[in-house]
C-alpha atoms as a PDB file:
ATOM      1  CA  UNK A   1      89.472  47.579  94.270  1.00  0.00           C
ATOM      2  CA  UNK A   2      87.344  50.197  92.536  1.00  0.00           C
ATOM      3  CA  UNK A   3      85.516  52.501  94.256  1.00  0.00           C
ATOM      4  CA  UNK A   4      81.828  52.893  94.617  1.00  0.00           C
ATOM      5  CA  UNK A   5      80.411  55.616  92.815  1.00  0.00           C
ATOM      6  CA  UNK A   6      79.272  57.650  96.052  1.00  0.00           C
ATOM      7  CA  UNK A   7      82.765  58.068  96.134  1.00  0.00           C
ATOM      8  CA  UNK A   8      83.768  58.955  92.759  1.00  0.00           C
ATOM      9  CA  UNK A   9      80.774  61.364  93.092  1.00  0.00           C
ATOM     10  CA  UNK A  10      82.015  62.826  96.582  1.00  0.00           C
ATOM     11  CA  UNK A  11      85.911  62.869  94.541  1.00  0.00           C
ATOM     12  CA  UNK A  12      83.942  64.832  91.046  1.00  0.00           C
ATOM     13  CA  UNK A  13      81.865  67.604  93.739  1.00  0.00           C
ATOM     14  CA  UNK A  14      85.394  68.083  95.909  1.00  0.00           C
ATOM     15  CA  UNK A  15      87.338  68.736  92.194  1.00  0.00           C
ATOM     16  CA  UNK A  16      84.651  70.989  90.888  1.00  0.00           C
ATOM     17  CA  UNK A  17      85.249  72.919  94.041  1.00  0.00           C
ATOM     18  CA  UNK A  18      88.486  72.842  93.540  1.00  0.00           C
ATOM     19  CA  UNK A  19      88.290  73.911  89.837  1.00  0.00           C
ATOM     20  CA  UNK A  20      86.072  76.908  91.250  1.00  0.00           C
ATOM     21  CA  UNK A  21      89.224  77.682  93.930  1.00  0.00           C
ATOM     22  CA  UNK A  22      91.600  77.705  91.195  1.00  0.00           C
ATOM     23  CA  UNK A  23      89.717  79.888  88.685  1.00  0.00           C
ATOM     24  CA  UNK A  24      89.225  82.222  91.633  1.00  0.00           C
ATOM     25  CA  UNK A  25      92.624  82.603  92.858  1.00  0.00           C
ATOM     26  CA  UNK A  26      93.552  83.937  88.989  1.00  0.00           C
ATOM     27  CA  UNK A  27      91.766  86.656  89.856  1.00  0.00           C
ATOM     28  CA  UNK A  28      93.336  89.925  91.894  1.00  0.00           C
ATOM     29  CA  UNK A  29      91.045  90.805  94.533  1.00  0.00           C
ATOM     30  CA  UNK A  30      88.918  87.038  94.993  1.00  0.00           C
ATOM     31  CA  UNK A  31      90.311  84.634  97.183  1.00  0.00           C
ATOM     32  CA  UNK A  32      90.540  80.973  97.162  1.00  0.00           C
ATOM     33  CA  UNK A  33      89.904  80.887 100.274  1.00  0.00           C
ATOM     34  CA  UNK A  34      86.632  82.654 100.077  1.00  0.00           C
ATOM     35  CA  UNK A  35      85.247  80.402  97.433  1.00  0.00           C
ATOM     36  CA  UNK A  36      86.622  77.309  99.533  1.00  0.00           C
ATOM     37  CA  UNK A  37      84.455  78.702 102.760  1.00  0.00           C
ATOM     38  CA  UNK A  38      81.014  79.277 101.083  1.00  0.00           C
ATOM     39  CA  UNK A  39      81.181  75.983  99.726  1.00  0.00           C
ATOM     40  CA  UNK A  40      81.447  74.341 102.743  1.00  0.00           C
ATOM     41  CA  UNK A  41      84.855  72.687 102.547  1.00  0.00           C
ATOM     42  CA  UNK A  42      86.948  75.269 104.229  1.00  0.00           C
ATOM     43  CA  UNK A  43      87.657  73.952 107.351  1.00  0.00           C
ATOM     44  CA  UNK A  44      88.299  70.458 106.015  1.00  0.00           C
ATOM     45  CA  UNK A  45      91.039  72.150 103.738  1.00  0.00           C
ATOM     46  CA  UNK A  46      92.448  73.829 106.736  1.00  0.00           C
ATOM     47  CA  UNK A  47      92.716  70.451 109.066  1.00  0.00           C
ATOM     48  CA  UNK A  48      94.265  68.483 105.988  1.00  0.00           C
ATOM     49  CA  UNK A  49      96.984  70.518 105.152  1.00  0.00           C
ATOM     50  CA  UNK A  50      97.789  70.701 109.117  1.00  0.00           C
ATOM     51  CA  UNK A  51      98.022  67.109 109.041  1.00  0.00           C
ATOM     52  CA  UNK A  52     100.573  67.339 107.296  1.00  0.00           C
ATOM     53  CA  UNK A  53     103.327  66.781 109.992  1.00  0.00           C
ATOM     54  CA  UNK A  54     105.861  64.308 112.028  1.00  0.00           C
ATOM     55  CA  UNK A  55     103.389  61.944 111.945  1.00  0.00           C
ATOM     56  CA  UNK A  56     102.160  62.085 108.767  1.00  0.00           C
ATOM     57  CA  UNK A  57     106.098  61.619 107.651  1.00  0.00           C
ATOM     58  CA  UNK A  58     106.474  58.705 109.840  1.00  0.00           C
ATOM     59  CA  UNK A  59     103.902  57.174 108.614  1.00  0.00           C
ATOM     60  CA  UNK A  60     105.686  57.700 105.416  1.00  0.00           C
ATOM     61  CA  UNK A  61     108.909  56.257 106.619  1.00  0.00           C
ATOM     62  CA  UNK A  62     107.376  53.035 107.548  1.00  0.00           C
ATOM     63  CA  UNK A  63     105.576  52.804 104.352  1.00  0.00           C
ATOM     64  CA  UNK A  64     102.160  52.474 105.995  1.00  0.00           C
ATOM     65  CA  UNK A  65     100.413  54.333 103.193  1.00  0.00           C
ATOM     66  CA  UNK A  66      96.764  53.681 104.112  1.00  0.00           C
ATOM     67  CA  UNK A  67      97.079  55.133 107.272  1.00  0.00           C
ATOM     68  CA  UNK A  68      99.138  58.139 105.744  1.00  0.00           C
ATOM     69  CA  UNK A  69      96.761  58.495 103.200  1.00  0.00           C
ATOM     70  CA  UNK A  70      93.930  58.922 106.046  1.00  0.00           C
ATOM     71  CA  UNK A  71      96.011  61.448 107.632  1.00  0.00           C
ATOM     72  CA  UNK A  72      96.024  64.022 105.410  1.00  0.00           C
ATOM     73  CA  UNK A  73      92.587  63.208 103.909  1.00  0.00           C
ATOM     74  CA  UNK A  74      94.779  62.625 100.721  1.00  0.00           C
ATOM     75  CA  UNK A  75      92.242  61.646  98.631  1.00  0.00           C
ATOM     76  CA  UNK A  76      90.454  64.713  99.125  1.00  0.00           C
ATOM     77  CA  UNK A  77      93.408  66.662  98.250  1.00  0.00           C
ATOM     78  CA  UNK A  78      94.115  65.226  95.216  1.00  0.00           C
ATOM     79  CA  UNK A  79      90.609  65.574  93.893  1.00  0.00           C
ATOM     80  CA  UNK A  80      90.789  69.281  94.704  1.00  0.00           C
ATOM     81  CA  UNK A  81      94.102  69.569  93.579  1.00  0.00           C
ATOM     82  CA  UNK A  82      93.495  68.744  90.391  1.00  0.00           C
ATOM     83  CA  UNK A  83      90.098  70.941  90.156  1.00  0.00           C
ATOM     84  CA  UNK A  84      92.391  73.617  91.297  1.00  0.00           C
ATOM     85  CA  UNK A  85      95.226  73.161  88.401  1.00  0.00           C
ATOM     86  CA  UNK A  86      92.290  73.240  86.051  1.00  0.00           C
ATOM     87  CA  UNK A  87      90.365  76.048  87.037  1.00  0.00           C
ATOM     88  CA  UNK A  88      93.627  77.876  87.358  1.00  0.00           C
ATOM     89  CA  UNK A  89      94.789  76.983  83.876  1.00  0.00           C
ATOM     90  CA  UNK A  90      91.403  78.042  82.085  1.00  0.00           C
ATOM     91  CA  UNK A  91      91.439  81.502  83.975  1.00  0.00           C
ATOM     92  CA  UNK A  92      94.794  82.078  83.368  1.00  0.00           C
ATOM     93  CA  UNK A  93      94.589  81.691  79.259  1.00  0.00           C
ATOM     94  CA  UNK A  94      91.361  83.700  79.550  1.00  0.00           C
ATOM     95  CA  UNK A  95      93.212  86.842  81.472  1.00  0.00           C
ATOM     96  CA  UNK A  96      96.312  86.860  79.411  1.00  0.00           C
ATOM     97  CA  UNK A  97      93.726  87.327  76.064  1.00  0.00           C
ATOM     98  CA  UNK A  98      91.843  89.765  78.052  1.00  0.00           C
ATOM     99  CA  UNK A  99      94.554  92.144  79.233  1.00  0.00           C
ATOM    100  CA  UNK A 100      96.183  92.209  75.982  1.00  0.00           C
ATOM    101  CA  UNK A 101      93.174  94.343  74.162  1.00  0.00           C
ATOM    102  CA  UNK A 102      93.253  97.960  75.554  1.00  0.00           C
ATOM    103  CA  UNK A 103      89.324  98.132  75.890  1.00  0.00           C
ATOM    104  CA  UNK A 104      89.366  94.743  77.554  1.00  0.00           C
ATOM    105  CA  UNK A 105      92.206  95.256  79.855  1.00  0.00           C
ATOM    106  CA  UNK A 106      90.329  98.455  80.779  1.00  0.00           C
ATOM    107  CA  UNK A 107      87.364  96.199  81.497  1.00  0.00           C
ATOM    108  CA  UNK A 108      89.505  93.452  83.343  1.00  0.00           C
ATOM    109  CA  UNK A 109      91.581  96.049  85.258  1.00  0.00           C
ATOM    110  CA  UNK A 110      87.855  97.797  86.453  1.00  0.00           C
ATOM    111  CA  UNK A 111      87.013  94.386  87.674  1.00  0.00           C
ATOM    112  CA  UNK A 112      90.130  93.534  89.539  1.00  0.00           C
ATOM    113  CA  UNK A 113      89.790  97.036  90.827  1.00  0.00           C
ATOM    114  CA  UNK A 114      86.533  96.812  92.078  1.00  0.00           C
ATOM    115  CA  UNK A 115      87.337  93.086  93.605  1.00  0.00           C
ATOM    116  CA  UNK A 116      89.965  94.196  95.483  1.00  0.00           C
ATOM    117  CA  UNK A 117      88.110  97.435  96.678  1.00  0.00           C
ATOM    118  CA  UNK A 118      85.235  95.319  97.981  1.00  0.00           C
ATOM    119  CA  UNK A 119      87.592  92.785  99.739  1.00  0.00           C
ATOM    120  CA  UNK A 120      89.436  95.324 101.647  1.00  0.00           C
ATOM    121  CA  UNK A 121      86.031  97.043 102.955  1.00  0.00           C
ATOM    122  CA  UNK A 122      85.009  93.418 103.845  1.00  0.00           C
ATOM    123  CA  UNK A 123      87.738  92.806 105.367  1.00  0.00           C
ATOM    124  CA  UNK A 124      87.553  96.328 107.665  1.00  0.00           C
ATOM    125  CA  UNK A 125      84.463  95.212 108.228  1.00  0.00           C
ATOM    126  CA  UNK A 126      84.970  92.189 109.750  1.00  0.00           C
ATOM    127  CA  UNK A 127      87.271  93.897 112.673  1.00  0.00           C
ATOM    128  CA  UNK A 128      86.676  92.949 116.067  1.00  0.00           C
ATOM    129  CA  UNK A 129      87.951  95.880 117.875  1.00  0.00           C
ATOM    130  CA  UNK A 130      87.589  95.449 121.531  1.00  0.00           C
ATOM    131  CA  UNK A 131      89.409  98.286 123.192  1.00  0.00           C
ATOM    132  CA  UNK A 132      90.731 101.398 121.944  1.00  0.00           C
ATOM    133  CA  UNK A 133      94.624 100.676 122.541  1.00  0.00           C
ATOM    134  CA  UNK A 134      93.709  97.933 120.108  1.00  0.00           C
ATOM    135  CA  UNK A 135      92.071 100.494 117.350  1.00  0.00           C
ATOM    136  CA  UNK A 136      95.157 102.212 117.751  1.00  0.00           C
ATOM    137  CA  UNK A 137      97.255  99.251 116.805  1.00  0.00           C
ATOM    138  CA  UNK A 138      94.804  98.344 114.300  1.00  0.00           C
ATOM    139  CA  UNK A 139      95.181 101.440 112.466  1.00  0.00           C
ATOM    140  CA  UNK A 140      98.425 101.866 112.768  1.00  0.00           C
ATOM    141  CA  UNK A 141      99.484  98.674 111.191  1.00  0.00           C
ATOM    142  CA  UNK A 142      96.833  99.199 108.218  1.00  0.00           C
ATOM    143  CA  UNK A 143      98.901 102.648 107.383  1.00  0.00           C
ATOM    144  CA  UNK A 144     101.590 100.529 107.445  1.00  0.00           C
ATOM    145  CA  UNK A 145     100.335  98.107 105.214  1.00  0.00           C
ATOM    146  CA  UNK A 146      98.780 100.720 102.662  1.00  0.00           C
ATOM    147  CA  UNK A 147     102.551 101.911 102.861  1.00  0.00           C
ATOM    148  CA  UNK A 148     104.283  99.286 101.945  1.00  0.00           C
ATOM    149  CA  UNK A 149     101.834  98.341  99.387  1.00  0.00           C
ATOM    150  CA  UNK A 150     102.293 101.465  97.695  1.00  0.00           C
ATOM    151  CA  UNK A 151     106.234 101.596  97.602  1.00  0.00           C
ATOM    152  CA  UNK A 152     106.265  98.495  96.590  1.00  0.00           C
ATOM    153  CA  UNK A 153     103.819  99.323  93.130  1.00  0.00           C
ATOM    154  CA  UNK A 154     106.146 102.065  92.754  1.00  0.00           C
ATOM    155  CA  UNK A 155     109.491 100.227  92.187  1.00  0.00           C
ATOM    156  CA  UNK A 156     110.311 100.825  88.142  1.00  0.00           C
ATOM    157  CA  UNK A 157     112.958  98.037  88.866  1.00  0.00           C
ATOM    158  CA  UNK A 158     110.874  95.275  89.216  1.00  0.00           C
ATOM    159  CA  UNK A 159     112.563  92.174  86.484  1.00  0.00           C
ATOM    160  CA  UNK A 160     110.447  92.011  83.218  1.00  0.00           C
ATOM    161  CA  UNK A 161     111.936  88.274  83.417  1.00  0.00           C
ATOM    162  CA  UNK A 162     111.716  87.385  86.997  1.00  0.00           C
ATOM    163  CA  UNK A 163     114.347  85.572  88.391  1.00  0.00           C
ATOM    164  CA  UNK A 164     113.854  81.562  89.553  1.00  0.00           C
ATOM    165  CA  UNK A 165     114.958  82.725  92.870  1.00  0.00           C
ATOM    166  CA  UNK A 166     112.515  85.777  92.558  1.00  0.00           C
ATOM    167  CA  UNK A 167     109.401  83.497  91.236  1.00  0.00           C
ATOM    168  CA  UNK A 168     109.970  81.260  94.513  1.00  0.00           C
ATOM    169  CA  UNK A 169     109.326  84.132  96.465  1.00  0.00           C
ATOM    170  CA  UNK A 170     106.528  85.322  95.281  1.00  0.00           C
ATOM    171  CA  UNK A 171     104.754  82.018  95.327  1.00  0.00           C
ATOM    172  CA  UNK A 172     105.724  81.545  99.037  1.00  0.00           C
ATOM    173  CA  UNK A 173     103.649  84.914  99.392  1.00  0.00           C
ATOM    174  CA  UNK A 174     101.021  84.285  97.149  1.00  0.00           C
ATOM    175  CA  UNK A 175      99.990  80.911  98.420  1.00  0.00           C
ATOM    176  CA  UNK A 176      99.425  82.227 102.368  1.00  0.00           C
ATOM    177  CA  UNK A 177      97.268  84.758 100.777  1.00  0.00           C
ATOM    178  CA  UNK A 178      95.500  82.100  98.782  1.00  0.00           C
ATOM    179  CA  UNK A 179      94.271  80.147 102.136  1.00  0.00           C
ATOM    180  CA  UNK A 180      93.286  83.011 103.679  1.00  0.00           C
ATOM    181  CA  UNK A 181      89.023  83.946 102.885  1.00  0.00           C
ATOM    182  CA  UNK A 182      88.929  87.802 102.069  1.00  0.00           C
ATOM    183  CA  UNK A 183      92.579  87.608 100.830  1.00  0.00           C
ATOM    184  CA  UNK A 184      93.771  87.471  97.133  1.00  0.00           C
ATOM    185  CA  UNK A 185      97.015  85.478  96.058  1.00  0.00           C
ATOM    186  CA  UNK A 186      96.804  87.035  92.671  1.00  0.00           C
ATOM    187  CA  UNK A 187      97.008  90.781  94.195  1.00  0.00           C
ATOM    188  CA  UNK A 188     100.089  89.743  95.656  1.00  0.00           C
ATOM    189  CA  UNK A 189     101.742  88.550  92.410  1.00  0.00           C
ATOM    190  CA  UNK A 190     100.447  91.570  90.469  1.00  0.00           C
ATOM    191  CA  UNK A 191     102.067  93.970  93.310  1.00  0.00           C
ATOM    192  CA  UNK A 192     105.135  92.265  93.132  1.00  0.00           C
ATOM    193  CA  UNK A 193     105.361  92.287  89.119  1.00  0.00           C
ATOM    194  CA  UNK A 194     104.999  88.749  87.952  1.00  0.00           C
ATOM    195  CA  UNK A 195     101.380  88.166  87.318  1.00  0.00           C
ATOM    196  CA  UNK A 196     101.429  88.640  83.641  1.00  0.00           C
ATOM    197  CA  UNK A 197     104.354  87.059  82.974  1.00  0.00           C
ATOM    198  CA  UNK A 198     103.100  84.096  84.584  1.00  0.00           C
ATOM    199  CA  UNK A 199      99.452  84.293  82.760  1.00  0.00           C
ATOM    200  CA  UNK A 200     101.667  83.813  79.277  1.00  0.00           C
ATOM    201  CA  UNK A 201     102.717  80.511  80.364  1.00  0.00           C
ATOM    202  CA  UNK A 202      99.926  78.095  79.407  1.00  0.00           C
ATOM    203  CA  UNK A 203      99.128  79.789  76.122  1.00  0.00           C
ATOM    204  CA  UNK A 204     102.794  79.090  75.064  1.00  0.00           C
ATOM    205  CA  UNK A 205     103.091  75.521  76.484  1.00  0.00           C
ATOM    206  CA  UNK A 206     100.081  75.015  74.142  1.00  0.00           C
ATOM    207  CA  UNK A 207     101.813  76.865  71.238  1.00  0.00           C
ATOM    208  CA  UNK A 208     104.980  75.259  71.573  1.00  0.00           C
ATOM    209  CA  UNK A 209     106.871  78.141  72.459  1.00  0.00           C
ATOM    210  CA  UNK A 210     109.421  78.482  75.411  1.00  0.00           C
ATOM    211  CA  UNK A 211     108.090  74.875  77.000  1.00  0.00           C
ATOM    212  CA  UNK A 212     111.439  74.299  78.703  1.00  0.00           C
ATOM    213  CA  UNK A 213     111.253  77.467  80.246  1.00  0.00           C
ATOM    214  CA  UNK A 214     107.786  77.601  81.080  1.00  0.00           C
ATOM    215  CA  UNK A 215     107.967  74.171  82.910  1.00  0.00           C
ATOM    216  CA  UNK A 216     110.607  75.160  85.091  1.00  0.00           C
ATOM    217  CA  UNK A 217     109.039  78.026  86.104  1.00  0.00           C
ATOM    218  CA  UNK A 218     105.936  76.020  87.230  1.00  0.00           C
ATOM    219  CA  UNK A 219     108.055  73.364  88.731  1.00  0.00           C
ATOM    220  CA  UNK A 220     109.485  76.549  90.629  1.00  0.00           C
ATOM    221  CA  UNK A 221     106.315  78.089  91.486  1.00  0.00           C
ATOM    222  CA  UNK A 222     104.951  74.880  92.736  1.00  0.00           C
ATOM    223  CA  UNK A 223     107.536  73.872  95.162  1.00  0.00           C
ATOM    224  CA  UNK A 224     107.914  77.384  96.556  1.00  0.00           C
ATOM    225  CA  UNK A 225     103.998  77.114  96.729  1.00  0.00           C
ATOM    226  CA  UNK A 226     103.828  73.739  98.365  1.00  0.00           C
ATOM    227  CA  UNK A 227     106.649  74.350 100.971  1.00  0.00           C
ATOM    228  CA  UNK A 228     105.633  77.798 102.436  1.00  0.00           C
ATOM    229  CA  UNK A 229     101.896  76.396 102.607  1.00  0.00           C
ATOM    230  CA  UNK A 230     102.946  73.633 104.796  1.00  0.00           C
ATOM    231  CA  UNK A 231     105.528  75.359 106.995  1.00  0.00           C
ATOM    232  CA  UNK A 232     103.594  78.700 107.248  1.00  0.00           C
ATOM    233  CA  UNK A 233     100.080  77.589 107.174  1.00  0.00           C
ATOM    234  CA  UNK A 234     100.071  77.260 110.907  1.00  0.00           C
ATOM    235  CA  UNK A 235     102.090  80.390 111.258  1.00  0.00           C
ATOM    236  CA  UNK A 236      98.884  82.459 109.823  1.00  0.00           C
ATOM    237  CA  UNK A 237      96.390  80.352 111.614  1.00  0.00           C
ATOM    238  CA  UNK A 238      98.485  80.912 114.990  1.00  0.00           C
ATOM    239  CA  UNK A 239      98.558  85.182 114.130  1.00  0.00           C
ATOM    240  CA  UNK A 240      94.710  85.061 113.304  1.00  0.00           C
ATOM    241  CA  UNK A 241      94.033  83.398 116.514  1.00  0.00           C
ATOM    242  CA  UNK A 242      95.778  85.614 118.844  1.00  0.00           C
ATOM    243  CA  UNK A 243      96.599  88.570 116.912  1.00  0.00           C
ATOM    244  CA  UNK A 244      93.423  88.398 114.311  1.00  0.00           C
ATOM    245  CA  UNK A 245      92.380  92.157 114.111  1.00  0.00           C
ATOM    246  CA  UNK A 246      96.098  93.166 114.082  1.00  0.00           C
ATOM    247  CA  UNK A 247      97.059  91.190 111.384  1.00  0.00           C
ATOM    248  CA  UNK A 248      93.296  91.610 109.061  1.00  0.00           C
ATOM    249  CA  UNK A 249      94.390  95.303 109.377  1.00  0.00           C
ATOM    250  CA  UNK A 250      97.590  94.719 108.098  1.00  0.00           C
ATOM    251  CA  UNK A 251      96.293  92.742 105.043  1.00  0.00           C
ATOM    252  CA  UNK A 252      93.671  95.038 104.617  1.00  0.00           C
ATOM    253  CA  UNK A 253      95.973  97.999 104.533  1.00  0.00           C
ATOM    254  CA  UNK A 254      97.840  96.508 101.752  1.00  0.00           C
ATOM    255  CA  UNK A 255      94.889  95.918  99.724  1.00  0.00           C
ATOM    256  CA  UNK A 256      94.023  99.454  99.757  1.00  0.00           C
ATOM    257  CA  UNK A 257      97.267 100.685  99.086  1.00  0.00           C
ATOM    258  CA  UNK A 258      97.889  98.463  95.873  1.00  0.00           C
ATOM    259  CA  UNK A 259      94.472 100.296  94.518  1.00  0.00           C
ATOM    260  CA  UNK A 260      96.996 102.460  92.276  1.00  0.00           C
ATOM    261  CA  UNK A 261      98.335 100.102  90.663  1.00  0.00           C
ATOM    262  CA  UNK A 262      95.441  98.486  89.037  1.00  0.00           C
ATOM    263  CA  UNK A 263      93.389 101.977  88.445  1.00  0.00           C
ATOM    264  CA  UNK A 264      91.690 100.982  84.952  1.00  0.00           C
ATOM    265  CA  UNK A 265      92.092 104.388  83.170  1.00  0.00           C
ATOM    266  CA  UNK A 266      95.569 104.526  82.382  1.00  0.00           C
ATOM    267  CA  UNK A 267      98.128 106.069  79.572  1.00  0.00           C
ATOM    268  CA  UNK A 268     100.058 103.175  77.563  1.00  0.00           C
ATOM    269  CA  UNK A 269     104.017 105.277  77.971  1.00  0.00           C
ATOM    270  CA  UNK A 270     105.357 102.346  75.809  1.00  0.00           C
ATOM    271  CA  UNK A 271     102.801 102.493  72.789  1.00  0.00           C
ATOM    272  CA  UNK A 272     105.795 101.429  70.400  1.00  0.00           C
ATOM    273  CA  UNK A 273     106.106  98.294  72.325  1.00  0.00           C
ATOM    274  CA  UNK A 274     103.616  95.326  71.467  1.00  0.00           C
ATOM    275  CA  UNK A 275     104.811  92.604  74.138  1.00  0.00           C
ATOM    276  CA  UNK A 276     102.154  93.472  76.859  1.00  0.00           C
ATOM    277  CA  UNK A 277     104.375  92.424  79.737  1.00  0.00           C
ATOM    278  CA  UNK A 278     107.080  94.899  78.882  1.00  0.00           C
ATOM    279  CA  UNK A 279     104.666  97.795  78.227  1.00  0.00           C
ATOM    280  CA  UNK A 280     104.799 100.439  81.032  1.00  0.00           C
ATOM    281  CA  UNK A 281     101.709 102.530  81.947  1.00  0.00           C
ATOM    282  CA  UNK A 282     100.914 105.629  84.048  1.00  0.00           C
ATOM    283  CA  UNK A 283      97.105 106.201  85.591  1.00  0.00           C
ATOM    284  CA  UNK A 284      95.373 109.236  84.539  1.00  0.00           C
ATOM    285  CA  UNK A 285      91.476 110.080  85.345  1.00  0.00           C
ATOM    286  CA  UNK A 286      89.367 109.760  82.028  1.00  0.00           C
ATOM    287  CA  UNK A 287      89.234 112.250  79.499  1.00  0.00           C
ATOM    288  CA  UNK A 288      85.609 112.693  79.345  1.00  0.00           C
ATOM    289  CA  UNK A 289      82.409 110.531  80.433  1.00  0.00           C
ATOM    290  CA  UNK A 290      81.543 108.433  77.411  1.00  0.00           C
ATOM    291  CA  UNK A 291      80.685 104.649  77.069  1.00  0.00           C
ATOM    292  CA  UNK A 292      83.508 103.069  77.578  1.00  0.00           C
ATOM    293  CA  UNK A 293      84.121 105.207  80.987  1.00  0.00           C
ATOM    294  CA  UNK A 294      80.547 104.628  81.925  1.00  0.00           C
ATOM    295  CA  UNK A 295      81.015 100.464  81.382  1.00  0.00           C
ATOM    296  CA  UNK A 296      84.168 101.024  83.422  1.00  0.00           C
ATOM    297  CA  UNK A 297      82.838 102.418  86.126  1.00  0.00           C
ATOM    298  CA  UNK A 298      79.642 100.127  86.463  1.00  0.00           C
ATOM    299  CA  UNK A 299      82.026  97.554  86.200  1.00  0.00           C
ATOM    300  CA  UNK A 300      83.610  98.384  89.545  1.00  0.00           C
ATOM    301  CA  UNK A 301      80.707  99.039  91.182  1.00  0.00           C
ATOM    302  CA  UNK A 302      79.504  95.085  90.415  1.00  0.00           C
ATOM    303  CA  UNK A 303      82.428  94.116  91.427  1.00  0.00           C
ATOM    304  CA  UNK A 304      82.558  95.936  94.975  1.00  0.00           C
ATOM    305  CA  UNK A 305      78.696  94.926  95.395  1.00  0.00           C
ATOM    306  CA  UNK A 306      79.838  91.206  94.459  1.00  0.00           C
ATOM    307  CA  UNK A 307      82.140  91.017  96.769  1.00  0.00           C
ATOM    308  CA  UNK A 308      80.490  92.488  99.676  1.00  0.00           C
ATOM    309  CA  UNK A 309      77.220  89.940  98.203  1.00  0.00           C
ATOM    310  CA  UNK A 310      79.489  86.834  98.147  1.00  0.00           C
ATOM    311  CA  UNK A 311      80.735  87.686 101.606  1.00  0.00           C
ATOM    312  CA  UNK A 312      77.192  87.903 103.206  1.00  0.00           C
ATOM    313  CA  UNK A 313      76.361  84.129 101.553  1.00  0.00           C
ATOM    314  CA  UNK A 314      79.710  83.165 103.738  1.00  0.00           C
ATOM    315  CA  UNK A 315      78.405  84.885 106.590  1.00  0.00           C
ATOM    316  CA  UNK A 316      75.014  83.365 106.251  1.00  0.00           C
ATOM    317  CA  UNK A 317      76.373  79.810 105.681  1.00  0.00           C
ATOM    318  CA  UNK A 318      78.719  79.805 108.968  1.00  0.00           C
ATOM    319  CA  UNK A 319      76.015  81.332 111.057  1.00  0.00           C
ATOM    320  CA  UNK A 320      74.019  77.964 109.803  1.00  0.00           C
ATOM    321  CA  UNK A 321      76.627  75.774 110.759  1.00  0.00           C
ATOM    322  CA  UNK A 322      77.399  77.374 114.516  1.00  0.00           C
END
């Protein structure tokens, strides 16, 4: 039986949400998450992928699919699913072009810069420190994020082709960021050296070139995606509700200290190279203020004021639905 077109509507508003989540999470320094809790379908993402459970499977096992499908709000999923795979294929072509022209990937990098800026002073922001043994902890734990964010920018050994093992990883990482508002998934793969390797992918499926490869690597991604969303989904909701300023300090500390590694004015120490992946590059401060520092600059100051803009239309909207 077909269904009625309130539905198909309800299924077209949930994708375009989705295709807005997607196209987000591209982008180092926005969060999926964030997009998915100003428009209102946050919480609804949240309880569907925690449905996923013994239930849900035994459900499965006795092939009663209605009810399974009811479960997990499955048709809900798939809509934004598939919003999401879109949105996330159209960004991804667009930052690969962008980061490959120097004045553009100057721009771009200013952008993510900025993002990420804003989203770690929204995220201090949002503290709820209720006792000064707990500012302590708080503290100490963002030094200790800002720490290991920056040794782990600094490794020169990072795989220019990431291993299948290594790509599973990072996806397992990337996706708990994803879920999480304030949090970017795409940070985390740029930290951990995969994020333009993985933006080439679409452009060469749709050139023809490497498909093999490049399908495996998304059938890798994916799975390592999918898996450490269900099994450690409700191992971040569980830390946020009894150890949330603890662990937002944490995150936020590692925000701040990947900030070096996407600093937009920065000396190309491979200029005989043209493969943009394997190119290797240094951060200076500019030269001189002209009008391509100037457009940098105001570019991360949008961005931070974005950010904090976007966060207060969250704010706004959950103080509306208490």
């Amino acid at each position: 039986m077909n269904q009625n077109p309130r539905q198909d509507d309800r299924h077209l508003a949930t994708a375009t949400c989705g295709f807005f989540m997607g196209a987000a999470d591209v982008v180092p320094g926005v969060s999926g998450g964030t997009v998915a809790l100003i428009l209102g379908i946050y919480e609804r993402l949240v309880t569907a992928i925690s449905q996923i459970d013994g239930r849900w499977f035994a459900l499965l096992r006795r092939r009663q699919w209605q009810q399974a499908a009811a479960h997990v709000d499955l048709w809900f999923l798939l809509a934004l699913a598939i919003g999401i795979g879109g949105g996330f294929l159209v960004m991804t072509m667009m930052m690969n072009r962008l980061l490959n022209e120097p004045f553009s990937r100057m721009l771009t990098l200013a952008a993510f810069f900025g993002l990420i800026l804003g989203s770690a002073v929204m995220v201090s922001l949002s503290l709820r420190i209720q006792s000064p043994s707990q500012a302590v902890r708080c503290v100490l734990m963002g030094i200790a994020g800002a720490a290991f964010a920056y040794w782990l920018i600094t490794l020169t050994n990072v795989p220019q082709q990431p291993s299948y093992v290594y790509l599973f990883f990072c996806a397992s990482i990337a996706i708990c960021a994803m879920i999480l508002p304030g949090i970017s998934g795409a940070m985390i793969l740029l930290i951990l050296g995969v994020y333009e390797h993985l933006t080439e992918i679409p452009g060469n499926l749709l050139r023809g070139r490497q498909v093999t490869e490049g399908l495996i690597t998304i059938g890798v991604f994916v799975t390592g995606a999918g898996i450490s969303l269900v099994l450690f989904s409700r191992v971040l909701r569980w830390l946020l509700r009894h150890y949330h300023s603890v662990t937002l300090s944490l995150l936020c500390g590692f925000m701040f200290g990947a900030l070096p590694k996407i600093w937009p004015f920065q000396r190309d120490l491979t200029p005989e190279i043209e493969r943009f992946k394997s190119k290797r590059f240094e951060p200076i401060w500019p030269e001189g203020v002209d009008g391509q520092t100037l457009a940098t600059l105001g570019m991360m100051i949008a961005m931070v004021v974005l950010v904090l803009v976007v966060d207060g239309i969250g704010r706004a909207k959950r103080k509306r639905s208490d």
